[in-house]
Protein backbone atom coordinates (compact mmCIF):
# COMPACT_ATOMS: atom_id res chain seq x y z
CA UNK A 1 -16.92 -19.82 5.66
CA UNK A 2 -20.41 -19.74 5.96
CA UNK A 3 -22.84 -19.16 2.83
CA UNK A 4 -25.32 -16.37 3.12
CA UNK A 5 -27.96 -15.33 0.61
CA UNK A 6 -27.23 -13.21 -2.45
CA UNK A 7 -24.02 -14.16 -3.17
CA UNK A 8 -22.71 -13.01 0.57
CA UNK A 9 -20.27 -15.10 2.45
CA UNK A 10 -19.48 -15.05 6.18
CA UNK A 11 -15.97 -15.39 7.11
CA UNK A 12 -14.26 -15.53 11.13
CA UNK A 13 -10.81 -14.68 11.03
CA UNK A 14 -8.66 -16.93 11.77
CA UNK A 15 -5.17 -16.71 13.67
CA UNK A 16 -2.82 -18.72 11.76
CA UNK A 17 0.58 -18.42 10.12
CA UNK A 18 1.36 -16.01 8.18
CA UNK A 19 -2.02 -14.04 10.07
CA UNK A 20 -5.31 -13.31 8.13
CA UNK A 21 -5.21 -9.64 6.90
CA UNK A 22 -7.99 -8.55 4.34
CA UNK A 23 -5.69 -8.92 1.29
CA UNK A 24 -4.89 -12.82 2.39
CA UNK A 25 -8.80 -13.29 2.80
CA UNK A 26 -9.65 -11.91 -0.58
CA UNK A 27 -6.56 -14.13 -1.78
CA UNK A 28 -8.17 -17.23 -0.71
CA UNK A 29 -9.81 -19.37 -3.36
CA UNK A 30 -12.86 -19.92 -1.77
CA UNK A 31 -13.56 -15.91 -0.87
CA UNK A 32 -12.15 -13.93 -4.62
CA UNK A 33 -8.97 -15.90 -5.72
CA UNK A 34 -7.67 -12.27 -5.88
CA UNK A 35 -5.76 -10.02 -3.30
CA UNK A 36 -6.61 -6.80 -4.82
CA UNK A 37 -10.19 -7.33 -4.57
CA UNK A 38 -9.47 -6.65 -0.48
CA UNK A 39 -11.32 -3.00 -0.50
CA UNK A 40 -14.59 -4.97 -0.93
CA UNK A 41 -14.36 -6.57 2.56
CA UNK A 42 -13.30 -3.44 3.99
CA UNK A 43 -16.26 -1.18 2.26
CA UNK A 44 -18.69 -4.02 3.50
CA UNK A 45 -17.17 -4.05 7.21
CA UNK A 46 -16.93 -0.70 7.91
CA UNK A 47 -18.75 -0.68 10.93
CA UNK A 48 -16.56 -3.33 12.32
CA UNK A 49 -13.39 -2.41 10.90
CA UNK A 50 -11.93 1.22 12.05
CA UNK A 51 -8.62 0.27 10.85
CA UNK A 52 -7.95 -1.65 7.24
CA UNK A 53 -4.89 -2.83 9.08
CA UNK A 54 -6.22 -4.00 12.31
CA UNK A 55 -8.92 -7.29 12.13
CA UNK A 56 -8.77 -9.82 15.17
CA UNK A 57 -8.92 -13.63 15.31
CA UNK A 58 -12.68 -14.75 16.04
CA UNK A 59 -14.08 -11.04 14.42
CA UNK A 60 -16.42 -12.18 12.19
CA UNK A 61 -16.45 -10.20 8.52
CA UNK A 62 -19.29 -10.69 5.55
CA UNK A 63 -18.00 -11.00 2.48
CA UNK A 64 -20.01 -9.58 -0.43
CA UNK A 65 -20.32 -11.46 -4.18
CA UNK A 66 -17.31 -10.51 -6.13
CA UNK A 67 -18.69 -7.97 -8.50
CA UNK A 68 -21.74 -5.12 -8.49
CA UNK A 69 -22.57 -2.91 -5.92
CA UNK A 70 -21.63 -3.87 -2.19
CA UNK A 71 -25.03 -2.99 -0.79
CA UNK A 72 -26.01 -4.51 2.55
CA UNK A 73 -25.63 -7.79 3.88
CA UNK A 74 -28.52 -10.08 3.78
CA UNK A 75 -30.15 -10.50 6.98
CA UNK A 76 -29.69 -14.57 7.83
């Protein structure tokens, strides 16, 4: 996970066992510590991501802060 400004996080998927989906992502503590929260890396990847259900090892998603408005990523 790499730390961007503003509260932004970088995170490359990874392929492991059980496989990274957006809910396990959020999930993890170091990302939201909450599943649900998963529509925020979606809304801020939608460029990337054409299908909620479809993310590939090595893809590289930002992650924005928590809470407040998604916005854009910070350019770093």
């Amino acid at each position: 996970i790499e730390e961007l400004s503003g509260g932004w996080k970088r995170y490359t998927v990874e392929k492991s066992n059980p496989a990274d989906c957006l809910w396990r992502i959020a999930e993890k503590e170091d990302i939201y510590s909450d599943a649900k929260l998963w529509p925020r890396i979606f809304e801020a990847n939608k460029k990337t991501i054409r299908n909620k259900n479809l993310i590939y090892p090595k893809q590289k998603l930002n992650i924005p802060p928590k809470t407040g408005k998604i916005g854009s990523v910070p350019k770093n």
